[in-house]
PDB file of N, CA and C in Angstrom:
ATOM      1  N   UNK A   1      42.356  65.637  85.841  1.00  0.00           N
ATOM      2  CA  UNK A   1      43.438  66.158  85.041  1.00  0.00           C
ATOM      3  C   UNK A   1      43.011  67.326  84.168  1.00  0.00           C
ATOM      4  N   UNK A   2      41.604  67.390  83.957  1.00  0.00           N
ATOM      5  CA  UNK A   2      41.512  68.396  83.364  1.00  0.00           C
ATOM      6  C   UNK A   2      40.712  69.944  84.129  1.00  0.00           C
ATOM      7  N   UNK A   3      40.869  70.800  83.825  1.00  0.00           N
ATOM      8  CA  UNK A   3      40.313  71.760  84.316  1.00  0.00           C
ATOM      9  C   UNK A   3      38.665  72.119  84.045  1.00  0.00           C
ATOM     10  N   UNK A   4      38.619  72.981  85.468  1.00  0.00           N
ATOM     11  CA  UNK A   4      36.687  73.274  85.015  1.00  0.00           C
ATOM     12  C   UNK A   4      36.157  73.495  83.799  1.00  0.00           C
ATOM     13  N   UNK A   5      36.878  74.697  83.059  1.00  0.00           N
ATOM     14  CA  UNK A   5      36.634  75.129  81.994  1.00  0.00           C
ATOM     15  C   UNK A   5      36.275  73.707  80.606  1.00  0.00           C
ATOM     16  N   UNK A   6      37.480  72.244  80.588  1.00  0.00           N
ATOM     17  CA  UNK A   6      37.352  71.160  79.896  1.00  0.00           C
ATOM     18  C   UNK A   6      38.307  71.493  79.260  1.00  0.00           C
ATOM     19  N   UNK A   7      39.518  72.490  79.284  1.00  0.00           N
ATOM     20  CA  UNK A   7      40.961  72.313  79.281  1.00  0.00           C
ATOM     21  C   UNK A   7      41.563  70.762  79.384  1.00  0.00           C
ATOM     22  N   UNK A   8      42.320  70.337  78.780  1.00  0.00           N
ATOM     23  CA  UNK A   8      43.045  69.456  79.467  1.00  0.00           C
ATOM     24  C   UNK A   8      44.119  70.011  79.836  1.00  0.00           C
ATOM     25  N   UNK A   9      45.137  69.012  81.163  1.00  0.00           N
ATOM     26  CA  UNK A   9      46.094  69.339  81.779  1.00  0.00           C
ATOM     27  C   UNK A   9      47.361  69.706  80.756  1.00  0.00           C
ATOM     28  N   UNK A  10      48.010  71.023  80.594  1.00  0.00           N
ATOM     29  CA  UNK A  10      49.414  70.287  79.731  1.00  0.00           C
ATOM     30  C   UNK A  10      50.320  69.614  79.736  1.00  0.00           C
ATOM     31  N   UNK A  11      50.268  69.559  80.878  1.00  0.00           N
ATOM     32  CA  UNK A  11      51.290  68.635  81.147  1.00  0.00           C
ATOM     33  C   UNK A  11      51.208  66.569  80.982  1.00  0.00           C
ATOM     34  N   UNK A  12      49.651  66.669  81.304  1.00  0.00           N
ATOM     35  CA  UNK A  12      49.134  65.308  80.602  1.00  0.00           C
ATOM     36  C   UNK A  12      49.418  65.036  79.154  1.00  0.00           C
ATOM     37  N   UNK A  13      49.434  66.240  78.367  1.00  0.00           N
ATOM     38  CA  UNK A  13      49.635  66.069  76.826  1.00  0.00           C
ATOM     39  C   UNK A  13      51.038  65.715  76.683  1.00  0.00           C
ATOM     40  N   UNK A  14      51.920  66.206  78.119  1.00  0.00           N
ATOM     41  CA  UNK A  14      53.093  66.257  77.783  1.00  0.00           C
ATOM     42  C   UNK A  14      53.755  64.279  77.250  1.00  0.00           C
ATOM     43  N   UNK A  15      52.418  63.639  78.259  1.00  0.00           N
ATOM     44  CA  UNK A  15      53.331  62.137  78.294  1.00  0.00           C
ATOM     45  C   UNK A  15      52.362  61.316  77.078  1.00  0.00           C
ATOM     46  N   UNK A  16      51.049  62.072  76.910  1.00  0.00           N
ATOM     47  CA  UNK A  16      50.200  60.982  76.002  1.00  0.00           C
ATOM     48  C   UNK A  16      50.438  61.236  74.426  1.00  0.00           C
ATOM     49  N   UNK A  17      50.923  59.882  74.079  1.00  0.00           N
ATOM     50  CA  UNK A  17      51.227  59.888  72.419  1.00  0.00           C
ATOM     51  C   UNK A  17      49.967  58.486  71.788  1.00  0.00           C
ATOM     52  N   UNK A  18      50.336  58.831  70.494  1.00  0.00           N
ATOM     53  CA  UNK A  18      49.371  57.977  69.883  1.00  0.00           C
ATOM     54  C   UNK A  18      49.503  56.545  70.053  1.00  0.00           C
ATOM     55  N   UNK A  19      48.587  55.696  70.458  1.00  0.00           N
ATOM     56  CA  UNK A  19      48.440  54.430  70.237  1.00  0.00           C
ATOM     57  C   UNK A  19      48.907  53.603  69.370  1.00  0.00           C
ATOM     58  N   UNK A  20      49.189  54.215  68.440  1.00  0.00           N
ATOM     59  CA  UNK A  20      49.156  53.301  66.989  1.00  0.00           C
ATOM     60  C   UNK A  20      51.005  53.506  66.627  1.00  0.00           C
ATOM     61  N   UNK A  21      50.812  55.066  66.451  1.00  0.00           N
ATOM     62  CA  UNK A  21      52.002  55.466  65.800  1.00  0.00           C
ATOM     63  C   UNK A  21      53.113  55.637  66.880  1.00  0.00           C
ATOM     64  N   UNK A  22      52.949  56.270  68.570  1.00  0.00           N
ATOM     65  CA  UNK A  22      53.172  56.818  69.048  1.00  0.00           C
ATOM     66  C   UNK A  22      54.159  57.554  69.506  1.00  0.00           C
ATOM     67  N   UNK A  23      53.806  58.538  68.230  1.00  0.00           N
ATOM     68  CA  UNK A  23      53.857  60.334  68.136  1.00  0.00           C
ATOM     69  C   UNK A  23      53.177  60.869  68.666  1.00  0.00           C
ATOM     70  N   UNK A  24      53.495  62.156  68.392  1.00  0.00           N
ATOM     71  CA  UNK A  24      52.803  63.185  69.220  1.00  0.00           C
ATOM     72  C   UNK A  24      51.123  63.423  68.796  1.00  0.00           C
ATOM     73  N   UNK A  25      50.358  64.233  70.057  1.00  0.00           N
ATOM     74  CA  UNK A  25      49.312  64.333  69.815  1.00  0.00           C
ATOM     75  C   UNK A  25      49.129  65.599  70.227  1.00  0.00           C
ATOM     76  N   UNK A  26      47.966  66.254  68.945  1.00  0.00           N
ATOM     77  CA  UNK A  26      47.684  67.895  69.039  1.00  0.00           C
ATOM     78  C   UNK A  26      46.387  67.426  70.098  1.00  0.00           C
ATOM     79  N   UNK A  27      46.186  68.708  70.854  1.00  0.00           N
ATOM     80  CA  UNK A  27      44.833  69.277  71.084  1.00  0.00           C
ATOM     81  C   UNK A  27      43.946  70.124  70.681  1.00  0.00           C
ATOM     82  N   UNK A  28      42.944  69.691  70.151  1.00  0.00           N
ATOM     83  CA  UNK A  28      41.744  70.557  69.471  1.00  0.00           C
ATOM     84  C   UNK A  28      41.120  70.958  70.442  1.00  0.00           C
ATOM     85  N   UNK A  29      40.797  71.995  70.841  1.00  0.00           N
ATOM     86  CA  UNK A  29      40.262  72.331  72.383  1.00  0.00           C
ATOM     87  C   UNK A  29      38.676  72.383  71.923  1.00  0.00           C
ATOM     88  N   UNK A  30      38.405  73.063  70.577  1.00  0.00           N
ATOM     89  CA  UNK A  30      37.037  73.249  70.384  1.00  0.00           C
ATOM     90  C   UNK A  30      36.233  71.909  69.850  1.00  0.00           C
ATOM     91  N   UNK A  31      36.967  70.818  69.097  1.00  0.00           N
ATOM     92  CA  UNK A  31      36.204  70.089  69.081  1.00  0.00           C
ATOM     93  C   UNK A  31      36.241  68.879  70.278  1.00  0.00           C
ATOM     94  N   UNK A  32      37.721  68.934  71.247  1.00  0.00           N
ATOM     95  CA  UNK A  32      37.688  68.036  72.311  1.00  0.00           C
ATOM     96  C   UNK A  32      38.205  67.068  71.806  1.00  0.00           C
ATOM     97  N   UNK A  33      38.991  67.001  71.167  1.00  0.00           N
ATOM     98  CA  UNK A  33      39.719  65.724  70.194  1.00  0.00           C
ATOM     99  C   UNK A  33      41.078  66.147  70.776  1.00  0.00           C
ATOM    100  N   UNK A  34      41.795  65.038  70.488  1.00  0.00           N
ATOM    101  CA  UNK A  34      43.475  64.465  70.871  1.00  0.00           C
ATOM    102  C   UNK A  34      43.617  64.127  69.114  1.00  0.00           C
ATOM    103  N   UNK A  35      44.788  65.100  68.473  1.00  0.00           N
ATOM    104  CA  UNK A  35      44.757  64.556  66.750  1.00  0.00           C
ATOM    105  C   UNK A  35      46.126  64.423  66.776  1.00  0.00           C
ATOM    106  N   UNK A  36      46.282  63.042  66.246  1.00  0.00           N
ATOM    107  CA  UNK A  36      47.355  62.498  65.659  1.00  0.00           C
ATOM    108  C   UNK A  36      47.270  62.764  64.104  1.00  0.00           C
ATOM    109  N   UNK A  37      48.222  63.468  63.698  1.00  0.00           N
ATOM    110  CA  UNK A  37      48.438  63.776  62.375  1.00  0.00           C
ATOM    111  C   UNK A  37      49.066  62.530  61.549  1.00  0.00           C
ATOM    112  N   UNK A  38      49.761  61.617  62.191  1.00  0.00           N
ATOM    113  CA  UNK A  38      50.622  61.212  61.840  1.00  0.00           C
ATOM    114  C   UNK A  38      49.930  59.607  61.295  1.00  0.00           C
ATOM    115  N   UNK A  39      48.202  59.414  62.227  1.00  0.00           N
ATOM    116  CA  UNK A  39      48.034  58.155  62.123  1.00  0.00           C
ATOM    117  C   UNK A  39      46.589  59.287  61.243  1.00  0.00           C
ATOM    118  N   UNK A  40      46.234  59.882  61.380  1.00  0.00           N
ATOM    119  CA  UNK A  40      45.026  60.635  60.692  1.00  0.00           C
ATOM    120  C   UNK A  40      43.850  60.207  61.366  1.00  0.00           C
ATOM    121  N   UNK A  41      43.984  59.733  63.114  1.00  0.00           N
ATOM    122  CA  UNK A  41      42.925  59.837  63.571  1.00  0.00           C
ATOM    123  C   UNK A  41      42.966  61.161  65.002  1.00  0.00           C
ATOM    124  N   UNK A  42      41.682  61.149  64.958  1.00  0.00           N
ATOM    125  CA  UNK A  42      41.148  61.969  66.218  1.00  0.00           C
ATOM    126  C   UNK A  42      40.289  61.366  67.822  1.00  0.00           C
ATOM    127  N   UNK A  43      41.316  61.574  68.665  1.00  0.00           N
ATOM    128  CA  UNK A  43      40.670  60.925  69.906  1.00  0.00           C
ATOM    129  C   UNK A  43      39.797  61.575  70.183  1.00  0.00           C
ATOM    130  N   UNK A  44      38.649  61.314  70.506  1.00  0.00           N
ATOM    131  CA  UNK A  44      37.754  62.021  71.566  1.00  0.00           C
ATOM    132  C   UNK A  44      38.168  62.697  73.084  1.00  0.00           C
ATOM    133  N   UNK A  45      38.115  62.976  73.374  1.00  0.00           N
ATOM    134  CA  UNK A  45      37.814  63.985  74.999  1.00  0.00           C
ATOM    135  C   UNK A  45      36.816  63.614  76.083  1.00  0.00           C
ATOM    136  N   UNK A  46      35.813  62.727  76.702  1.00  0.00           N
ATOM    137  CA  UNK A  46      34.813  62.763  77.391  1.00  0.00           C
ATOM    138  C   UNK A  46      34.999  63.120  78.852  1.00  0.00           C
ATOM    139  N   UNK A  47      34.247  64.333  78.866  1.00  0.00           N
ATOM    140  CA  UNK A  47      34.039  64.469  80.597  1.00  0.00           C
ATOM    141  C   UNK A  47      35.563  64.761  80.866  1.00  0.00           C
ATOM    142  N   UNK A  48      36.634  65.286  80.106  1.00  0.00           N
ATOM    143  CA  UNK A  48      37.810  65.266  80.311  1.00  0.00           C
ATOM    144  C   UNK A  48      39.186  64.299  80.280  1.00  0.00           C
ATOM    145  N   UNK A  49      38.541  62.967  80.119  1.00  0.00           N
ATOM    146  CA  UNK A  49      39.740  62.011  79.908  1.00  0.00           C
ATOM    147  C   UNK A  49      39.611  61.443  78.246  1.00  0.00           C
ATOM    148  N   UNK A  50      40.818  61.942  78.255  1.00  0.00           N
ATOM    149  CA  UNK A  50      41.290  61.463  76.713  1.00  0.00           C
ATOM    150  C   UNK A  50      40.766  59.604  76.628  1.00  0.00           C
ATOM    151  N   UNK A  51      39.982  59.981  75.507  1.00  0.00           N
ATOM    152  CA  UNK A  51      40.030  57.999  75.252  1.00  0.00           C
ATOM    153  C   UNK A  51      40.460  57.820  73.884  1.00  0.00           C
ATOM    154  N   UNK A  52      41.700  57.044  74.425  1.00  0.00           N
ATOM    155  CA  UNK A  52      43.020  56.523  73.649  1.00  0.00           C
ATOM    156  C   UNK A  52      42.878  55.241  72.615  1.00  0.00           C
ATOM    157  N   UNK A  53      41.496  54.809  72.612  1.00  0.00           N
ATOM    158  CA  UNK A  53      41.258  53.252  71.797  1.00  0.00           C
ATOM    159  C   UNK A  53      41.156  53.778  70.673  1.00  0.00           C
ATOM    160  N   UNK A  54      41.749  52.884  69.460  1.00  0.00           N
ATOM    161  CA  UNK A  54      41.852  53.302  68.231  1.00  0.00           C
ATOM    162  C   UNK A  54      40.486  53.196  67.564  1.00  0.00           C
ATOM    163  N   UNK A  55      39.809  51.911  68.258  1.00  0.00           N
ATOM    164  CA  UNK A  55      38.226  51.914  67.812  1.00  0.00           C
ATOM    165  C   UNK A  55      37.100  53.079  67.858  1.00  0.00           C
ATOM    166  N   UNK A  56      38.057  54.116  68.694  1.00  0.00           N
ATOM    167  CA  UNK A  56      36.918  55.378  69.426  1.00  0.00           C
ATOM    168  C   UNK A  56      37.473  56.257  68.304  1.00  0.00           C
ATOM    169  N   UNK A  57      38.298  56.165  67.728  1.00  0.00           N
ATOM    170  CA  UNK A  57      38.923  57.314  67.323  1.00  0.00           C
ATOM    171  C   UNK A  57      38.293  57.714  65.378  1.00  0.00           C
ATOM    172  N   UNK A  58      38.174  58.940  65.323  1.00  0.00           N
ATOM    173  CA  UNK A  58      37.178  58.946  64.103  1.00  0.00           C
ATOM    174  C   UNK A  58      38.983  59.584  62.941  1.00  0.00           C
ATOM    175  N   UNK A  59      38.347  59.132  62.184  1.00  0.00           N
ATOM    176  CA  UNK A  59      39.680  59.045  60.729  1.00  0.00           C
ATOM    177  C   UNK A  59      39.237  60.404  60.227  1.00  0.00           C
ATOM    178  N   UNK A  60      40.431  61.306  59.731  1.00  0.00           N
ATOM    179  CA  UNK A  60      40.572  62.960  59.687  1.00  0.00           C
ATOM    180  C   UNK A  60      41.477  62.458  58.371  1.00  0.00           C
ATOM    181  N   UNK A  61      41.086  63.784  57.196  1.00  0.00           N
ATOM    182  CA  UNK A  61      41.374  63.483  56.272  1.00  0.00           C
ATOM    183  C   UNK A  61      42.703  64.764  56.208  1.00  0.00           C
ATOM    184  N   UNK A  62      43.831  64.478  56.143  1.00  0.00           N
ATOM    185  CA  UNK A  62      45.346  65.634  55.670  1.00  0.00           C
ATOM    186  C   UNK A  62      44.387  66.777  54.809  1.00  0.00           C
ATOM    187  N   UNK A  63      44.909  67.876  55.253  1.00  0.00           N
ATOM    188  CA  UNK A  63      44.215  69.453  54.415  1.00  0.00           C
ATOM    189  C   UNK A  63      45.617  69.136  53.187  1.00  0.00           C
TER     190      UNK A  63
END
């Protein structure tokens, strides 16, 4: 789903929402995170597949 470059697909973003809250989820392309604003965590990216466990996900503090 994701491209060579480590793009993800957009259209994958189009259906994946947050676990918890599930709202929408940004893509951080440079750090490879999936960010839910809404729950204030950040998914990881590995090797291209979003991992969606809330246990993986590191807590982001509102600017």
């Amino acid at each position: 789903m994701a491209d060579p470059a480590g793009d993800i697909d957009p259209k994958l973003l189009e259906f994946l929402v947050c676990p918890v809250t599930h709202g929408p989820l940004d893509y951080d392309a440079e750090r490879q995170e999936l960010i839910s604003r809404q729950a204030g965590l950040a998914y990881p990216i590995r090797d291209g597949i979003p991992i969606m466990l809330p246990d993986e996900a590191r807590e982001i503090k509102a600017d």
